[in-house]
C-alpha atoms as a PDB file:
ATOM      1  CA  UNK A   1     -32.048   0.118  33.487  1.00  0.00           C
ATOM      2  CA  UNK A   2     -31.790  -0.554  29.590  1.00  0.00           C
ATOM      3  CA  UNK A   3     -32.265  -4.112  28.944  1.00  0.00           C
ATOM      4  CA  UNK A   4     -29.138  -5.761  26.783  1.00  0.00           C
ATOM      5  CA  UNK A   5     -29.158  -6.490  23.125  1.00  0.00           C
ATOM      6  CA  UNK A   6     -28.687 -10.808  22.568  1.00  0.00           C
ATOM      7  CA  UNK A   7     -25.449  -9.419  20.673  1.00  0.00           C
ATOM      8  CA  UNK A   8     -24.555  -7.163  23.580  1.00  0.00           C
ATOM      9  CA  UNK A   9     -25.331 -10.235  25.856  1.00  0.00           C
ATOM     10  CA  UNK A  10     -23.279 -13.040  23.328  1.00  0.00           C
ATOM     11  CA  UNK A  11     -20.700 -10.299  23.375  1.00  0.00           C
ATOM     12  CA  UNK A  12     -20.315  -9.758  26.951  1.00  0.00           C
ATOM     13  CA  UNK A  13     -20.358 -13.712  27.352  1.00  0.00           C
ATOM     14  CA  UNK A  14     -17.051 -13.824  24.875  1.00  0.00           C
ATOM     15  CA  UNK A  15     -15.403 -11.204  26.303  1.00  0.00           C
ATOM     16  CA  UNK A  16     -15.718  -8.790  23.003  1.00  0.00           C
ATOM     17  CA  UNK A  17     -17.168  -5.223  23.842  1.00  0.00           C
ATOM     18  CA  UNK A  18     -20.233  -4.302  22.421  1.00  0.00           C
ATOM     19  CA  UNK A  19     -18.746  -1.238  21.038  1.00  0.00           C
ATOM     20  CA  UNK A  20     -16.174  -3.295  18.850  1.00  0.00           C
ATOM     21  CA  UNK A  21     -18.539  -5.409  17.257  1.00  0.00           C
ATOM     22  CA  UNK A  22     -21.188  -2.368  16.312  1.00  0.00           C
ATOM     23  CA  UNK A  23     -17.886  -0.940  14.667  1.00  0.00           C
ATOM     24  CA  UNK A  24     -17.375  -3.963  12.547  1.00  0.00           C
ATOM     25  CA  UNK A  25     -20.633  -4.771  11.341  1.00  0.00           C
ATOM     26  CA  UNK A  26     -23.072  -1.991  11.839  1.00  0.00           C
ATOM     27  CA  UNK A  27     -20.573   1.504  11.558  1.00  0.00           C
ATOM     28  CA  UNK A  28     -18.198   2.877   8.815  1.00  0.00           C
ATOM     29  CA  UNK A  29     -15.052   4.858  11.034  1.00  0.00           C
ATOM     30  CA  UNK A  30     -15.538   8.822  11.208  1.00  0.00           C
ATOM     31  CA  UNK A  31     -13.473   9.267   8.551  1.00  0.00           C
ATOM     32  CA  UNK A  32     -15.809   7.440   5.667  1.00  0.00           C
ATOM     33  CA  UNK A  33     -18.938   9.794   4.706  1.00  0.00           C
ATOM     34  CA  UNK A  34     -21.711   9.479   6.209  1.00  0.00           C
ATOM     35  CA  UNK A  35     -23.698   6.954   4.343  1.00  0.00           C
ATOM     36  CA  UNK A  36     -20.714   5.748   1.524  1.00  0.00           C
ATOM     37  CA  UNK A  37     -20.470   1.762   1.257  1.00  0.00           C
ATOM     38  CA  UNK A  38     -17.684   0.204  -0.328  1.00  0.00           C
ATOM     39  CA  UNK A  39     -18.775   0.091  -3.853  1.00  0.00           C
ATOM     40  CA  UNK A  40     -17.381  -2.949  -6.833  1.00  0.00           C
ATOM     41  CA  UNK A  41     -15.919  -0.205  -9.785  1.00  0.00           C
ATOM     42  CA  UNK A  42     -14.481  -3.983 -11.813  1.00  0.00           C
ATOM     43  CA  UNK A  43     -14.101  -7.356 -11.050  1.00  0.00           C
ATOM     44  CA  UNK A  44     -12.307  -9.041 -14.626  1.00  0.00           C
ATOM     45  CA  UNK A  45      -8.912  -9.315 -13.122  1.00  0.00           C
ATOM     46  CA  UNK A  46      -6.918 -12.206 -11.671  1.00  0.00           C
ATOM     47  CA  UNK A  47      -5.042 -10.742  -8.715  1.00  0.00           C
ATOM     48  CA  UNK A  48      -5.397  -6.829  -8.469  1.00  0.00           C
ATOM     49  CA  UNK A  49      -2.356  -4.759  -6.219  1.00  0.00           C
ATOM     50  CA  UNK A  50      -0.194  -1.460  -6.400  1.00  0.00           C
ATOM     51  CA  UNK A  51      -2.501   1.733  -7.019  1.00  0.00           C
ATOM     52  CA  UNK A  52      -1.055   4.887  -7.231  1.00  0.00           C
ATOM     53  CA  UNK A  53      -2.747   8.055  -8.393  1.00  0.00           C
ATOM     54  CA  UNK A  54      -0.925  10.523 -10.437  1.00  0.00           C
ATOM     55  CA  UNK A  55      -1.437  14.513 -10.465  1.00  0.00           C
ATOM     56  CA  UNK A  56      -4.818  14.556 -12.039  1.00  0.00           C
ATOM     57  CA  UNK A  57      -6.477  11.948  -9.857  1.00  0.00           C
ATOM     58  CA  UNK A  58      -6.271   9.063 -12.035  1.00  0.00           C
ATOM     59  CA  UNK A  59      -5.315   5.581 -10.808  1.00  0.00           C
ATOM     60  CA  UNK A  60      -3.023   3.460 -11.862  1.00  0.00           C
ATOM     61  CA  UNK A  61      -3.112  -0.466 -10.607  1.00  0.00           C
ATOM     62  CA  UNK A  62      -1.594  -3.548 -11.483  1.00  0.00           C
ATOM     63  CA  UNK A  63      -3.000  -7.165 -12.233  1.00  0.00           C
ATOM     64  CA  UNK A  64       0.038  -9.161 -11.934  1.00  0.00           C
ATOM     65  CA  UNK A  65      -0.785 -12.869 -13.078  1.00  0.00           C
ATOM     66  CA  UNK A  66      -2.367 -11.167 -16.187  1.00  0.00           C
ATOM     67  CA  UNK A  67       1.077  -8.899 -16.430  1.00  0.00           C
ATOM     68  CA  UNK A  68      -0.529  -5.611 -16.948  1.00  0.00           C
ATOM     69  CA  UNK A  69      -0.924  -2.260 -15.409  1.00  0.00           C
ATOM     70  CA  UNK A  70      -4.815  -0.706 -15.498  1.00  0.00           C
ATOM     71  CA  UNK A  71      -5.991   2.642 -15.655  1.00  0.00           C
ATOM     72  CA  UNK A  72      -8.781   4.420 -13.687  1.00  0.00           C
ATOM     73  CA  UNK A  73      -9.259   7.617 -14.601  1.00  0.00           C
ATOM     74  CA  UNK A  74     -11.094  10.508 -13.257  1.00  0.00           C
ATOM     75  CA  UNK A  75     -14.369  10.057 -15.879  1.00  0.00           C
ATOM     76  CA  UNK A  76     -14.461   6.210 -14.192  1.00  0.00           C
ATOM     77  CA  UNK A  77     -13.263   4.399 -17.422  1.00  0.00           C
ATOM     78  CA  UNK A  78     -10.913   1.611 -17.494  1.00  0.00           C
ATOM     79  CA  UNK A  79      -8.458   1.030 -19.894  1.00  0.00           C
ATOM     80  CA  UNK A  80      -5.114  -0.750 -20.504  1.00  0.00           C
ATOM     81  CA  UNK A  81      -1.943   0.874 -19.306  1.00  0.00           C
ATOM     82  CA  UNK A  82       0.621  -1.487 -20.585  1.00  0.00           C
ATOM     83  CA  UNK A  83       1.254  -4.897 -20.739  1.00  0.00           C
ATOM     84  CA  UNK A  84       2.908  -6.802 -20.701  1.00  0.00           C
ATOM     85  CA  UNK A  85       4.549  -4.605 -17.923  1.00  0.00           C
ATOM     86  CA  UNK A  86       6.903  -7.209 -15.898  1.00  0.00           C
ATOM     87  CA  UNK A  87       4.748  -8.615 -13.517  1.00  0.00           C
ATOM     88  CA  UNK A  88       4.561  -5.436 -12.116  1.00  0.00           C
ATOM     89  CA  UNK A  89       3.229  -5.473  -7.929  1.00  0.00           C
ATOM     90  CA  UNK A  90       3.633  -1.829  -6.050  1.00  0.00           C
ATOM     91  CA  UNK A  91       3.963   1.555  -7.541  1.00  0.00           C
ATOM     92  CA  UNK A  92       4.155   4.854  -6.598  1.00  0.00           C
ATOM     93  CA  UNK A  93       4.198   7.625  -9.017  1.00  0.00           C
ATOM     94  CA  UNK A  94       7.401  10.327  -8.666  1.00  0.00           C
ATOM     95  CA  UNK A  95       7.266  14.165  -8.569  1.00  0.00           C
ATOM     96  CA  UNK A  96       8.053  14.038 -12.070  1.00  0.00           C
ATOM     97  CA  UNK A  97       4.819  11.856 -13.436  1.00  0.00           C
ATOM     98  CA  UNK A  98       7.034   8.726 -13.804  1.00  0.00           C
ATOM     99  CA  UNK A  99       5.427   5.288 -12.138  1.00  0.00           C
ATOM    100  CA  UNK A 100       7.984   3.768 -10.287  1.00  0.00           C
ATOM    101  CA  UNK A 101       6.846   0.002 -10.783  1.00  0.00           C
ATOM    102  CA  UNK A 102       8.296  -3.301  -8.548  1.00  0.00           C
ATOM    103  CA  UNK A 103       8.683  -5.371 -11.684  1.00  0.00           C
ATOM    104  CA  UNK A 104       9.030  -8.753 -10.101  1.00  0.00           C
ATOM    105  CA  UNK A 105       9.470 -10.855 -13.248  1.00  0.00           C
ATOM    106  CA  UNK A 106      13.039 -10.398 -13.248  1.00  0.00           C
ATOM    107  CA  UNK A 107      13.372  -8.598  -9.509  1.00  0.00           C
ATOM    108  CA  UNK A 108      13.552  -5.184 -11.038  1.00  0.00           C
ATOM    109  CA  UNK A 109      12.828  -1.666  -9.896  1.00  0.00           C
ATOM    110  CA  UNK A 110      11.138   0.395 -13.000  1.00  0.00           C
ATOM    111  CA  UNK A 111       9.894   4.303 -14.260  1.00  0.00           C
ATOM    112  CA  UNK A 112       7.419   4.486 -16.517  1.00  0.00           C
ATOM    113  CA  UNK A 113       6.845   7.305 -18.479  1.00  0.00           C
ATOM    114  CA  UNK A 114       3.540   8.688 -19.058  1.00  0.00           C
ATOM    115  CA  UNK A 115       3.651   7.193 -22.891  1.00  0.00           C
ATOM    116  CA  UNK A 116       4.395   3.327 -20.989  1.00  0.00           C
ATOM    117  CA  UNK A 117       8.233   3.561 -21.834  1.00  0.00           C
ATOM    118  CA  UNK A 118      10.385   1.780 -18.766  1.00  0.00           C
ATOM    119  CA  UNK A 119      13.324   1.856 -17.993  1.00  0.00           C
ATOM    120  CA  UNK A 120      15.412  -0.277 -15.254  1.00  0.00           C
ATOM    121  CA  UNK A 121      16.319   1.406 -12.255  1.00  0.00           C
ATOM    122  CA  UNK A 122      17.582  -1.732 -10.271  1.00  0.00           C
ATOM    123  CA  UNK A 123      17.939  -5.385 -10.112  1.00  0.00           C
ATOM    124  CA  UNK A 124      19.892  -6.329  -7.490  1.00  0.00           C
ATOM    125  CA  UNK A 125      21.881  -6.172  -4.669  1.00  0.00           C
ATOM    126  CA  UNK A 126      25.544  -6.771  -3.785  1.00  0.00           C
ATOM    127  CA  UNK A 127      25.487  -8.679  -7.199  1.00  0.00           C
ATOM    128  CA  UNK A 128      22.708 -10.903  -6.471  1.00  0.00           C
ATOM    129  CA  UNK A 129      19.209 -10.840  -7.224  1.00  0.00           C
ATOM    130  CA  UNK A 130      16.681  -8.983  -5.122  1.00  0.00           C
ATOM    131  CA  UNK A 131      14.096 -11.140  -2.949  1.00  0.00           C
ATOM    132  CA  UNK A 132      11.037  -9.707  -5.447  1.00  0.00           C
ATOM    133  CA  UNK A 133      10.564  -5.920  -5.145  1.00  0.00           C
ATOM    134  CA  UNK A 134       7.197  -5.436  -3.519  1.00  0.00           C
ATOM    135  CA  UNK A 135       5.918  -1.935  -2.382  1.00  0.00           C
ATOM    136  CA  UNK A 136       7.777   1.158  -2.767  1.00  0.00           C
ATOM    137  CA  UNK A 137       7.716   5.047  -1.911  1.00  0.00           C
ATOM    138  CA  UNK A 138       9.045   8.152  -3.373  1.00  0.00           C
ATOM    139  CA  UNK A 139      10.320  10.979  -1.331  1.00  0.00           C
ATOM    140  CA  UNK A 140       9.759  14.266  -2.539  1.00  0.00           C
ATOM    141  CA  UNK A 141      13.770  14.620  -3.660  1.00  0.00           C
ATOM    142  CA  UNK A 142      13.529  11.639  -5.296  1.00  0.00           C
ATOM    143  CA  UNK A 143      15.084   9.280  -2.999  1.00  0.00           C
ATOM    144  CA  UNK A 144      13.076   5.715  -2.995  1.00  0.00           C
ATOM    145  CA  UNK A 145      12.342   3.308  -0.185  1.00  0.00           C
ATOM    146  CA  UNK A 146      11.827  -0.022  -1.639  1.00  0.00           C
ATOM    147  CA  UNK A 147      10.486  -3.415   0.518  1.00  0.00           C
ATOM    148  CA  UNK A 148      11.541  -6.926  -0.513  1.00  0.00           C
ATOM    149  CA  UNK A 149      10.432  -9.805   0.895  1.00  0.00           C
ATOM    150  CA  UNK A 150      10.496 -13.150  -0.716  1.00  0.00           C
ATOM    151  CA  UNK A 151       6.932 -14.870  -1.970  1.00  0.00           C
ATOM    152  CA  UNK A 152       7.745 -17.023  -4.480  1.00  0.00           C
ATOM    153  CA  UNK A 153       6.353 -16.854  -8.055  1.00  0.00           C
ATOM    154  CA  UNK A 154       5.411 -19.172 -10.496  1.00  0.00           C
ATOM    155  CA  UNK A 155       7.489 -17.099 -13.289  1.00  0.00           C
ATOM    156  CA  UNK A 156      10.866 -17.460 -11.261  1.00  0.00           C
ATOM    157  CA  UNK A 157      13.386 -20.410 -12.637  1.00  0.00           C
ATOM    158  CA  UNK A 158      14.641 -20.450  -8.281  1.00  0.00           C
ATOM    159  CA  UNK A 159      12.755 -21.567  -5.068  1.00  0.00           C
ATOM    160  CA  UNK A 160      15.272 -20.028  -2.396  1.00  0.00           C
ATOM    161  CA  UNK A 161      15.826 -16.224  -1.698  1.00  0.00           C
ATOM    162  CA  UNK A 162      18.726 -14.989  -3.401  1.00  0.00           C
ATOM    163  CA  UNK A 163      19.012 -12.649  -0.453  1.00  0.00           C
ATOM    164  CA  UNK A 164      20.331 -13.702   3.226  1.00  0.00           C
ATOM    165  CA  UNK A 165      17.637 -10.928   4.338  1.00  0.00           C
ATOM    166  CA  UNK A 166      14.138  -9.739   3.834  1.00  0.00           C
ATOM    167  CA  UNK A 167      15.035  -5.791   4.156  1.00  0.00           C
ATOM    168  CA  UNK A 168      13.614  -2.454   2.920  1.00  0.00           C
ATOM    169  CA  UNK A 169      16.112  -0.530   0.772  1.00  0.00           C
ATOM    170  CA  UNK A 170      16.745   3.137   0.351  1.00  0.00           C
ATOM    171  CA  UNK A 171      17.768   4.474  -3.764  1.00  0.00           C
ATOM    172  CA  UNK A 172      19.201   7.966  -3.355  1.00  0.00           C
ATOM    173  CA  UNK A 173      17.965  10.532  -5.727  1.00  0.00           C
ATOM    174  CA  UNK A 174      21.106  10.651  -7.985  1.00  0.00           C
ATOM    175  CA  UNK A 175      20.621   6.427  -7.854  1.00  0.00           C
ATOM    176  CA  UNK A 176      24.559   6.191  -7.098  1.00  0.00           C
ATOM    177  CA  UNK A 177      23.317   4.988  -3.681  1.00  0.00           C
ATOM    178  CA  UNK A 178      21.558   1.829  -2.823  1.00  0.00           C
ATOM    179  CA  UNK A 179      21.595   0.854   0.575  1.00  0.00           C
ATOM    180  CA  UNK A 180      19.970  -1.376   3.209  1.00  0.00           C
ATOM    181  CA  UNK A 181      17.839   0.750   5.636  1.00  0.00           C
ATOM    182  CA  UNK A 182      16.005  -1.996   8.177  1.00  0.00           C
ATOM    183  CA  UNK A 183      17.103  -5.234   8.499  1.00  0.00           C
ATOM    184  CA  UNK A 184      15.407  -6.090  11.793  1.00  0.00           C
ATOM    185  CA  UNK A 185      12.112  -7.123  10.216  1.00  0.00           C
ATOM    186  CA  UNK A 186      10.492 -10.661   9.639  1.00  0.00           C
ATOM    187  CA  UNK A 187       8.805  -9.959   6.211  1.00  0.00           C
ATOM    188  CA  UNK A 188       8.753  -6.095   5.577  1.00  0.00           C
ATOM    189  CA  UNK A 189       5.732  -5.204   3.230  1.00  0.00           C
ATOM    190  CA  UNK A 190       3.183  -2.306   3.100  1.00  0.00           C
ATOM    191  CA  UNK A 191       4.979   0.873   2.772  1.00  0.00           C
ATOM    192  CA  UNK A 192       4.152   4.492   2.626  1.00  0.00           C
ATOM    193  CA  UNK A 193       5.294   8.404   3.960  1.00  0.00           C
ATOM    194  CA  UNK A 194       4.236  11.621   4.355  1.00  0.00           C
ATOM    195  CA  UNK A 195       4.160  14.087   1.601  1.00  0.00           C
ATOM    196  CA  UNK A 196       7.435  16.620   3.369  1.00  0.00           C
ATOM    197  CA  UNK A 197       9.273  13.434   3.117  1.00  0.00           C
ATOM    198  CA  UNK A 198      10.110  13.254   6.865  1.00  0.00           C
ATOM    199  CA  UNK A 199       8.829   9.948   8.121  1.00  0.00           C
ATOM    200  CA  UNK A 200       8.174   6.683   6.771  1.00  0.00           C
ATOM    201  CA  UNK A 201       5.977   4.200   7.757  1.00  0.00           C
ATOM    202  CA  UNK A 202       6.513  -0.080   7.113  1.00  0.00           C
ATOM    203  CA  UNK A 203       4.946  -2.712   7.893  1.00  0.00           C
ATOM    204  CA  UNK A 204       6.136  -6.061   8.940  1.00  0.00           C
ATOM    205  CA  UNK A 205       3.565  -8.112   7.624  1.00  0.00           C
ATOM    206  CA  UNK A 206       4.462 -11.494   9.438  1.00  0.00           C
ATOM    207  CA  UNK A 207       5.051 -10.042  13.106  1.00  0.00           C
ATOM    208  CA  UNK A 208       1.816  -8.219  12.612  1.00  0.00           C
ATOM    209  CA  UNK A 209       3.134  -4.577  13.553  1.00  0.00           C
ATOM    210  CA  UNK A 210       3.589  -1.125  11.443  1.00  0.00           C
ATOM    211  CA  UNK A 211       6.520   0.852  12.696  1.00  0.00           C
ATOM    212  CA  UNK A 212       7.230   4.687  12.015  1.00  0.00           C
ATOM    213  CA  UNK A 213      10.442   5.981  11.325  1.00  0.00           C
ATOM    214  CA  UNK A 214      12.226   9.778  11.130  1.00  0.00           C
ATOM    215  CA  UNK A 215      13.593   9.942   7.643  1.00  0.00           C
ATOM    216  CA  UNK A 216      17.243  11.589   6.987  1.00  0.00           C
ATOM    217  CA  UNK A 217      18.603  13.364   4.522  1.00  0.00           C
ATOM    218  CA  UNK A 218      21.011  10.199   3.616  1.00  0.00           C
ATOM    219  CA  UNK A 219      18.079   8.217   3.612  1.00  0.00           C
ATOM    220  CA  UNK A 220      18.976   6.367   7.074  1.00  0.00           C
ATOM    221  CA  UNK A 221      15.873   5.986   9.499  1.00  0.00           C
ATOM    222  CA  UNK A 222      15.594   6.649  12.786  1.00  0.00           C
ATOM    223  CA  UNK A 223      13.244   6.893  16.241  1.00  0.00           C
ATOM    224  CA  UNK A 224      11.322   3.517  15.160  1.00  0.00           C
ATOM    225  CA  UNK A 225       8.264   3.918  17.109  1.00  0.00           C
ATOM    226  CA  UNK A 226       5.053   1.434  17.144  1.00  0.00           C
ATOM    227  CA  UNK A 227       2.600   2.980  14.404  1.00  0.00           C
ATOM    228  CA  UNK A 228      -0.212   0.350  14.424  1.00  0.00           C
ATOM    229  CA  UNK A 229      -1.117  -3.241  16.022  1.00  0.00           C
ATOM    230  CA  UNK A 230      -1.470  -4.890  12.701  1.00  0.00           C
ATOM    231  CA  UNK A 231       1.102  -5.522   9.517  1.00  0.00           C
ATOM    232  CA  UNK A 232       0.048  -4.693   6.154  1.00  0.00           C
ATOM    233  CA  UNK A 233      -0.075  -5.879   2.406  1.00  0.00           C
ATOM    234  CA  UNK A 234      -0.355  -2.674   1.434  1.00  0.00           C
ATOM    235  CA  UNK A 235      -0.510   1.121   3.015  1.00  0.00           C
ATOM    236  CA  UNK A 236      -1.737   4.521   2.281  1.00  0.00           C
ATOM    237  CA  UNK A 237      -2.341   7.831   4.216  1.00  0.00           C
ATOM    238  CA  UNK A 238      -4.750  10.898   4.442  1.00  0.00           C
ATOM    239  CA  UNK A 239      -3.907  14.458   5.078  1.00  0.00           C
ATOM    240  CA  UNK A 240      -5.130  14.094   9.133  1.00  0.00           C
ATOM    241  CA  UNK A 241      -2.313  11.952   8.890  1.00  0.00           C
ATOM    242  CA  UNK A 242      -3.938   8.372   9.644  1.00  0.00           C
ATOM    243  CA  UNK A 243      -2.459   5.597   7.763  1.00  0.00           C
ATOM    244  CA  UNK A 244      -5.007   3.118   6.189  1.00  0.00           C
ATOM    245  CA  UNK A 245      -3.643  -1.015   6.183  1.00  0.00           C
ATOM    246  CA  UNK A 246      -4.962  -3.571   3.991  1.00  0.00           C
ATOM    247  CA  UNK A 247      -5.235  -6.560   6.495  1.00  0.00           C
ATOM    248  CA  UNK A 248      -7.783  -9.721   6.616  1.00  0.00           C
ATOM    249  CA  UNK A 249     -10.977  -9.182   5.512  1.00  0.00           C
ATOM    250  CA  UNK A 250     -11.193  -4.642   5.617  1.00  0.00           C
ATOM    251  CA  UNK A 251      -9.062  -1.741   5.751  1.00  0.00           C
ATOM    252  CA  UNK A 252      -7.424  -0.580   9.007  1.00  0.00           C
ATOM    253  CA  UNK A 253      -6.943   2.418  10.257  1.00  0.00           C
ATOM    254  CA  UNK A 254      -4.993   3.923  12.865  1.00  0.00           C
ATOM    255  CA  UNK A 255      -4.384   7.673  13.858  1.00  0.00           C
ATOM    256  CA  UNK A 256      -0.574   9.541  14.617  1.00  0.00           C
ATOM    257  CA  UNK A 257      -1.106   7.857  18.393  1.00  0.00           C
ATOM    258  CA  UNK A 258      -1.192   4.028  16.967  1.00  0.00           C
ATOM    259  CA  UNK A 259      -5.190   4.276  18.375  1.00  0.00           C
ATOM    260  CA  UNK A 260      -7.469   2.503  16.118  1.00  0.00           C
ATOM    261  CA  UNK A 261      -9.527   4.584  14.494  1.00  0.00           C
ATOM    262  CA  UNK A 262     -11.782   1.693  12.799  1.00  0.00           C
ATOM    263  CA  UNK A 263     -12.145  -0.598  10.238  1.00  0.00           C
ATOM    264  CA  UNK A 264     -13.831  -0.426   6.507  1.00  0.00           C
ATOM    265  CA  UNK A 265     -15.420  -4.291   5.577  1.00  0.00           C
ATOM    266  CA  UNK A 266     -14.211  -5.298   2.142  1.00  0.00           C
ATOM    267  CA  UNK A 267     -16.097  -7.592   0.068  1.00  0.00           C
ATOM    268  CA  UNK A 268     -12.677  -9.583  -0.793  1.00  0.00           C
ATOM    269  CA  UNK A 269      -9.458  -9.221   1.239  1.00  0.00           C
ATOM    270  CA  UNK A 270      -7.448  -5.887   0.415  1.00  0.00           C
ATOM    271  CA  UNK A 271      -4.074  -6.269  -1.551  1.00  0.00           C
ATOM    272  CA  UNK A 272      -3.260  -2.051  -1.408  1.00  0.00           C
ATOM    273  CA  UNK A 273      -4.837   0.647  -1.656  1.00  0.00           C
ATOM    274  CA  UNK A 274      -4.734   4.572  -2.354  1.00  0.00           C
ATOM    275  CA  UNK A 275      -6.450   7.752  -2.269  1.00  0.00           C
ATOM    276  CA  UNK A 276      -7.489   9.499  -5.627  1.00  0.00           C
ATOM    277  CA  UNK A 277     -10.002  11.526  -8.251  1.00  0.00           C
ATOM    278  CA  UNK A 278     -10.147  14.611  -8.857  1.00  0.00           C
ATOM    279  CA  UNK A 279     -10.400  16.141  -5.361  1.00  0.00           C
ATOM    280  CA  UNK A 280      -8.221  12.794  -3.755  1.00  0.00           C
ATOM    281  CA  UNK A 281     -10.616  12.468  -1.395  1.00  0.00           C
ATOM    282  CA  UNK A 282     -11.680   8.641  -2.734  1.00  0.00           C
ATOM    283  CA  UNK A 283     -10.180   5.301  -1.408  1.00  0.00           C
ATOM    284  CA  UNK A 284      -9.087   3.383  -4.220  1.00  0.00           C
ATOM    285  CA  UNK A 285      -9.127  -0.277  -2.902  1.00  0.00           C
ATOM    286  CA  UNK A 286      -7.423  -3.311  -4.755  1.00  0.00           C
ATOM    287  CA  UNK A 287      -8.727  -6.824  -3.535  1.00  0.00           C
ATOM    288  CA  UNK A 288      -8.202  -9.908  -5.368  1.00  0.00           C
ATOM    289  CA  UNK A 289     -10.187  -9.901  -8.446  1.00  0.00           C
ATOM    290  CA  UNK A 290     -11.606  -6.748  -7.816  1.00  0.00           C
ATOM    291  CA  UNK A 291     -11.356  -2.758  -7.626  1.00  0.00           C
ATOM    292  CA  UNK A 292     -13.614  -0.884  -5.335  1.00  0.00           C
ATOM    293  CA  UNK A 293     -13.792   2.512  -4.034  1.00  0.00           C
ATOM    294  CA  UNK A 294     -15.569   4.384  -1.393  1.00  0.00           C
ATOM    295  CA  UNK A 295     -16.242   7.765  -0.402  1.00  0.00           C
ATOM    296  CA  UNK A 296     -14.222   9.689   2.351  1.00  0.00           C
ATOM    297  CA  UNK A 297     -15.089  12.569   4.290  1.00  0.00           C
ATOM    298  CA  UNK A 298     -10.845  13.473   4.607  1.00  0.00           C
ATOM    299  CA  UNK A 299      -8.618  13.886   1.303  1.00  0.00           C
ATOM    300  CA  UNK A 300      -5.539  11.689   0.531  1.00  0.00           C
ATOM    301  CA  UNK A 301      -1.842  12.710   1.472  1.00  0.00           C
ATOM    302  CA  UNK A 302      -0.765  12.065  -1.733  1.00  0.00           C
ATOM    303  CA  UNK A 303       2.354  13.738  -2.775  1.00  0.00           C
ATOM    304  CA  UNK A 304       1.719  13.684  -6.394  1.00  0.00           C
ATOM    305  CA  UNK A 305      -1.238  16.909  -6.314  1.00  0.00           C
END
């Protein structure tokens, strides 16, 4: 008979499996390489959130109380994207190399051209102001999901929501049609879908759950099925098609069947996150005043190859 660990012994005494805490502490999930750590590319920014890579691998990230957007590229130099660039939070970049940008200064939905021009997509809804754009995904066609919950900001002159909901938005590709897609959600938040555009997956970040969702050619969702046990600040996905949540003190992931698959320890808590470089098989990883990356042994979904 093998004699117990003290930490298999403390664990059995609290309930926890052994297996779970080895996970946490001691192993990286199967998908990491073998032998990557998490490793600190920056750490001079205030709050960092939103990365996106574009076709060449580079990523793009905000850090919103210093009201700029960074740049990551492929040769690991960082430079200045723009700024001031409207308190910009999540971004995704479109099939056309435009960064769609939640510019939250003034509620606003943006693109970004490569050269840092914007231009306003949206600002509200029904004639009011949106909540505070927050995370948002491009389909394929164009078409945009958009979150908005309400966090209140130091830059905004009101303290109450303008909206009577906290609901994730669809923006049809001609932008004639902006609608209200899920309205059952406390707080929705981390967002992200697969690269055919068929299914969406959002997180409700205060009822602690990530839902998937069959996306239609209007934009309306349907078949809402439980995608993971945990909400999510931000969200990304890799081409075996497990989605990857930025949650407490790591990264979460779960595979197609909800079923953890394990967690990666962050030195700070994760904001976002995204695959990229050259061969998108790097996890980009925005926490708090820092920007880290790690090695992965599977390559990002990323629809912008």
């Amino acid at each position: 008979m093998k004699t117990p660990t003290l930490t298999a012994l403390i664990a059995a005494l609290a309930g926890i499996s052994f297996s779970s805490i080895a996970q946490t502490t001691n192993e990286m999930p199967p998908v990491v390489e073998p032998g990557a750590t998490v490793q600190k590319l920056s750490g001079e920014f205030a709050f960092t959130e939103g990365p996106s890579c574009d076709a060449e691998g580079n990523v793009f990230f905000t850090d919103q109380p210093n009201d700029r957007i960074m740049k990551w590229s492929v040769d690991g130099k960082l430079s200045t994207f723009k700024q001031p660039a409207g308190r910009a939070n999540g971004m995704y970049f479109d099939a056309k190399g435009n960064l769609i940008a939640c510019a939250d200064e003034k509620t606003e939905l943006w693109s970004i051209t490569p050269d840092g021009k914007e231009t306003v997509i949206l600002h509200e809804y029904d004639g009011k102001k949106l909540n505070g754009p927050n995370d948002v995904w491009v389909r394929p066609d164009g078409g945009m999901y958009l979150t908005d919950p309400f966090y209140g900001r130091p830059w905004w002159d009101y303290q109450q929501r303008p909206q009577d909901l906290e609901a994730v938005y669809y923006l049809s590709p001609d932008r004639k049609t902006f609608k209200r897609v899920i309205t059952d959600y406390q707080q929705p938040n981390g967002i992200i879908g697969t690269p055919d555009g068929k299914t969406l997956f959002v997180a409700d970040i205060r009822a602690g759950k990530t839902y998937r969702y069959d996306v239609q050619p209007d934009g309306s969702l349907t078949n809402k099925t439980l995608a993971a046990t945990k909400g999510s600040d931000g969200m990304t996905i890799d081409a075996e098609g497990n989605i990857y949540l930025s949650v407490g003190r790591g990264v979460s992931i779960f595979d197609k069947s909800a079923k953890s698959v394990g967690v990666i320890p962050v030195p700070e808590m994760p904001a976002n996150l995204c695959f990229g470089g050259k061969d998108k098989q790097t996890l980009f990883i925005c926490a708090r005043t820092g920007f880290y990356s790690i090695r992965m042994k599977v390559k990002g979904a990323n629809q912008s190859k």
